[in-house]
Protein backbone atom coordinates (compact mmCIF):
# COMPACT_ATOMS: atom_id res chain seq x y z
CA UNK A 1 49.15 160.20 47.62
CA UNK A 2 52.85 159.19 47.47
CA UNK A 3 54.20 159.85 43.85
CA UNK A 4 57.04 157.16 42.22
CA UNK A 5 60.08 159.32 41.30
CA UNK A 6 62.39 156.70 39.17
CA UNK A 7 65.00 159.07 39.51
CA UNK A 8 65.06 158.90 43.31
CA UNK A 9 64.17 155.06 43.36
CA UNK A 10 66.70 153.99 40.74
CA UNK A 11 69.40 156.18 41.58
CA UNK A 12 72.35 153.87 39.73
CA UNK A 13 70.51 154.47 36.55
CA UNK A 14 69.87 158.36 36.58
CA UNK A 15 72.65 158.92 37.83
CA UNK A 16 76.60 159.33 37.16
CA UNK A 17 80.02 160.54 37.72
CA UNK A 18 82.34 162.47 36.30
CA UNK A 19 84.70 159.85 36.00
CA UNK A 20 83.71 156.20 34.19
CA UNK A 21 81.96 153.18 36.03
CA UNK A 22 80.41 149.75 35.72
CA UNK A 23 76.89 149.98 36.31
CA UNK A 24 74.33 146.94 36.88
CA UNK A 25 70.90 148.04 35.62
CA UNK A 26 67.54 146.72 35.96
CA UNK A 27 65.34 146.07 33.77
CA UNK A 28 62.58 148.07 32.98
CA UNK A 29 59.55 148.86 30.99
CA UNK A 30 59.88 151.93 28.31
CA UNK A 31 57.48 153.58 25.58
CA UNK A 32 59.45 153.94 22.53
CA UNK A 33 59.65 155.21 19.39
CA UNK A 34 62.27 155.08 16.70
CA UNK A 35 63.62 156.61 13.58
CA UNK A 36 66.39 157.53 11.37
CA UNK A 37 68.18 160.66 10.15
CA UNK A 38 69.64 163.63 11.13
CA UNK A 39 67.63 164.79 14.48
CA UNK A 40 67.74 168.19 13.56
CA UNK A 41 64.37 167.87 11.91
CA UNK A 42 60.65 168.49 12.83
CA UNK A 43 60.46 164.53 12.63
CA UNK A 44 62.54 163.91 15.21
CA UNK A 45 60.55 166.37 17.59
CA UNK A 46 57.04 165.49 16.11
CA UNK A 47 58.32 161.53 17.64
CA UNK A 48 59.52 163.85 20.79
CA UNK A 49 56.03 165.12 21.01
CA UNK A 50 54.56 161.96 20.57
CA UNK A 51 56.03 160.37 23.50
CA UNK A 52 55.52 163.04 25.91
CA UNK A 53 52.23 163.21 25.33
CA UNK A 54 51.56 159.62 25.59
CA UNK A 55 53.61 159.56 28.88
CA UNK A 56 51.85 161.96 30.35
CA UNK A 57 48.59 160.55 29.64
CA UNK A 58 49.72 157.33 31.20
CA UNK A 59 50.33 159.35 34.45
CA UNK A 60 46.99 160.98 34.55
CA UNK A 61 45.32 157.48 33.86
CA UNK A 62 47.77 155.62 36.92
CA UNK A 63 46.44 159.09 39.27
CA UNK A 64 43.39 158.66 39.40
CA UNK A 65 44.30 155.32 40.34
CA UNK A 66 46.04 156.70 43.45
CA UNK A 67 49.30 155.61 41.95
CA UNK A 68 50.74 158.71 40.80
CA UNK A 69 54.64 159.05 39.32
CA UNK A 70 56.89 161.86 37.76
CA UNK A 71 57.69 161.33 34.17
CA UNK A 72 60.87 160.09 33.97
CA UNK A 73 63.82 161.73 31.56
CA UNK A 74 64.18 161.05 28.28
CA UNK A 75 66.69 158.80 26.83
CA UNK A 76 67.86 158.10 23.04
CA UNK A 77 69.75 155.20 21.91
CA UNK A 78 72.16 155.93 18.34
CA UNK A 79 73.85 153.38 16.02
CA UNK A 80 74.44 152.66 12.43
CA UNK A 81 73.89 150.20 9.88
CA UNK A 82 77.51 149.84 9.30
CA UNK A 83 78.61 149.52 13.07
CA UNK A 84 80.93 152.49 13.06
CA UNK A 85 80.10 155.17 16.12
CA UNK A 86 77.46 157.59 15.24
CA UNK A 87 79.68 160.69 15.59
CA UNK A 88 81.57 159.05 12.76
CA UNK A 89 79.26 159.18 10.34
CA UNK A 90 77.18 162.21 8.92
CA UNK A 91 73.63 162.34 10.54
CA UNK A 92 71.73 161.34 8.02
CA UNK A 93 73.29 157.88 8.37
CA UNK A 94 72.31 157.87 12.15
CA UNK A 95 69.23 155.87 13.51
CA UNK A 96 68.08 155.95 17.13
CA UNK A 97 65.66 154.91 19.70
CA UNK A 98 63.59 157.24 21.91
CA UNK A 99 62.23 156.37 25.13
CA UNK A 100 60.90 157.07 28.50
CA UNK A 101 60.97 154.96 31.59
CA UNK A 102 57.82 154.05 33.01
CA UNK A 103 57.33 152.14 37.03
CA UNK A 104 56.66 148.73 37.55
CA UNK A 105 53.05 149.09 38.02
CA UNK A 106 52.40 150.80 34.73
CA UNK A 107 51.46 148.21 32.25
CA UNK A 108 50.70 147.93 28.60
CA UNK A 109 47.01 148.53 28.56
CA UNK A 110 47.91 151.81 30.62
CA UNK A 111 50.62 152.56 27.57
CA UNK A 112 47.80 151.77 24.63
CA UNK A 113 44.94 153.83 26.69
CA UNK A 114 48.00 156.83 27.21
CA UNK A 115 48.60 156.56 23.50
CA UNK A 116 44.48 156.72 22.34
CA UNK A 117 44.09 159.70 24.28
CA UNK A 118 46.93 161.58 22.80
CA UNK A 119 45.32 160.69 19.42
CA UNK A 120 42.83 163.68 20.68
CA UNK A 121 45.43 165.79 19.61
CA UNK A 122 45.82 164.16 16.36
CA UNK A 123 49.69 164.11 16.73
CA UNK A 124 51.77 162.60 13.62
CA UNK A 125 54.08 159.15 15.07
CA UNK A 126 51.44 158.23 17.61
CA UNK A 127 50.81 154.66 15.71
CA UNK A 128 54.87 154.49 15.81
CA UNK A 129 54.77 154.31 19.56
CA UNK A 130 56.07 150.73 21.22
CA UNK A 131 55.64 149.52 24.33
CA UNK A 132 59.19 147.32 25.29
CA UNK A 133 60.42 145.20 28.24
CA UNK A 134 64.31 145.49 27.96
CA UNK A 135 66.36 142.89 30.29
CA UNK A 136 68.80 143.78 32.92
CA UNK A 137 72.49 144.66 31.74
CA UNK A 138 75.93 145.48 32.79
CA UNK A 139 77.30 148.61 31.81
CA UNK A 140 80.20 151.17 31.48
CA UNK A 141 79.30 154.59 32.14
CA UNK A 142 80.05 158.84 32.48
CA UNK A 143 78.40 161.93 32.75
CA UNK A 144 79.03 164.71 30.47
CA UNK A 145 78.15 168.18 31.23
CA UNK A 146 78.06 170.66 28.21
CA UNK A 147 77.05 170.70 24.74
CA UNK A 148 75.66 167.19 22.84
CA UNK A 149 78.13 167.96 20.03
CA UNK A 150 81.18 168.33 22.42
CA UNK A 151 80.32 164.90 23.84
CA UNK A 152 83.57 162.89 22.03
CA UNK A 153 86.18 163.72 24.92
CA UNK A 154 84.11 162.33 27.21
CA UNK A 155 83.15 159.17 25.43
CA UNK A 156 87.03 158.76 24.39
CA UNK A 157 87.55 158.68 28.42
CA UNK A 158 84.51 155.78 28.58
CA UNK A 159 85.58 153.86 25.48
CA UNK A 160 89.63 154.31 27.40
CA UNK A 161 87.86 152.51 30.37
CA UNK A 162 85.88 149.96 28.49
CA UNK A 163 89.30 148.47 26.95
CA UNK A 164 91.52 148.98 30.07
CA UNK A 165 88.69 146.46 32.18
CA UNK A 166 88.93 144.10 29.09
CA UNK A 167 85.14 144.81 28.54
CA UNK A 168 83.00 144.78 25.28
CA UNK A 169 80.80 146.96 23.95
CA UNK A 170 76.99 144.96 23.62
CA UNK A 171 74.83 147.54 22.75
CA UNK A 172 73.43 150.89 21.26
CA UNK A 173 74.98 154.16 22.21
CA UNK A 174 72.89 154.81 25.21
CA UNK A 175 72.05 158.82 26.45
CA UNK A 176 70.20 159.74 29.62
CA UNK A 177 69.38 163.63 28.88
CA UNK A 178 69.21 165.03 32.76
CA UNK A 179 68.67 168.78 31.30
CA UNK A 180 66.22 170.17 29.42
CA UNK A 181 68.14 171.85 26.63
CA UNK A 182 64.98 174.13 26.20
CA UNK A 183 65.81 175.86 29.68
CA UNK A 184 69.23 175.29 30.69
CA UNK A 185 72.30 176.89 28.38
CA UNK A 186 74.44 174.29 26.84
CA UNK A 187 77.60 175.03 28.38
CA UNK A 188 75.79 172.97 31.68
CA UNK A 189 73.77 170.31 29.90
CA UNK A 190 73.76 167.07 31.76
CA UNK A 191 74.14 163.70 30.19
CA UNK A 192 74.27 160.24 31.34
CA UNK A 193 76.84 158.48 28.24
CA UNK A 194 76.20 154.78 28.54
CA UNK A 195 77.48 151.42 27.30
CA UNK A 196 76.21 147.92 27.71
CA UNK A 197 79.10 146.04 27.69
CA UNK A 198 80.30 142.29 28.82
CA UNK A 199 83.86 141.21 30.17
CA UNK A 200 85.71 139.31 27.58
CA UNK A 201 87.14 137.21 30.82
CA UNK A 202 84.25 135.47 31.10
């Protein structure tokens, strides 16, 4: 049985450089789940939890299916109410979207059945869970390798970029988390920083 490896199939998206780019991306289906607050909080992995488990479940429902895939990374989208960059603004002023890729041939009922089996484990957030289609975009982006909280150098390089390509910003603060912080020390954490943007010469 072949398994679907989005990172190896979709290569633009899980993937950066060092130094900025425009990106097209596809678009995709996601389970999601959002909140608000500072993420340092047992909610914010409790909605972690959530997901995974759900995702997983999807997996084992799509293998026995013969159509088996490796759980894609997770991603987290940040903004504010008032507009201003998240890292501008203390954390409990943050909200944020978290979601996982799934493949094309996953498809709601799979998400709804992944999500009724999780409820085994009578998780909290589980009724939170979304499944969303999310449209193709353009975008600017970087990767950034070391700790989440030393990530403004990086994104002052991207947002340097954006405005010399007389680009603008479209969309959510967009991270791709390549790492898992729970195994790999921060110093070499690797993020994908994104921005969906549009040129202002059209």
């Amino acid at each position: 049985m072949q398994k679907t490896d989005l990172s190896k199939e979709q290569k633009q998206y899980y993937r950066a450089k060092a130094a900025p780019e425009l990106v097209t991306i596809a678009a995709g289906n996601y389970i999601v789940v959002e909140g608000a607050g500072d993420p340092d909080t047992s909610d914010f992995k409790a909605k972690i939890k959530a997901l995974y488990a759900t995702a997983y479940n999807v997996k084992k429902i799509n293998k026995l299916q013969d159509k088996d895939f490796k759980v894609a990374s997770l991603e987290g989208l940040w903004w504010t109410e008032c507009g201003e960059p998240v890292g501008d603004r203390p954390k409990e002023e943050w909200h944020w979207k978290l979601q996982i890729q799934m493949p094309s041939f996953v498809t709601r009922n799979d998400f709804k059945q992944g999500a009724a089996l999780a409820g085994n484990k009578n998780l909290p957030h589980l009724g939170e869970l979304q499944w969303e289609s999310q449209p193709a975009a353009l975008a600017a982006q970087i990767l950034h390798i070391g700790p989440y909280s030393e990530e403004t150098p990086t994104l002052q390089k991207l947002d340097e970029y954006i405005q010399q390509h007389h680009l603008e910003v479209t969309g959510a603060h967009h991270e791709i988390y390549l790492s898992d912080p729970g195994k790999t020390a921060p110093g070499k954490l690797k993020t994908i920083l994104r921005l969906d943007v549009k040129s202002l010469r059209d």
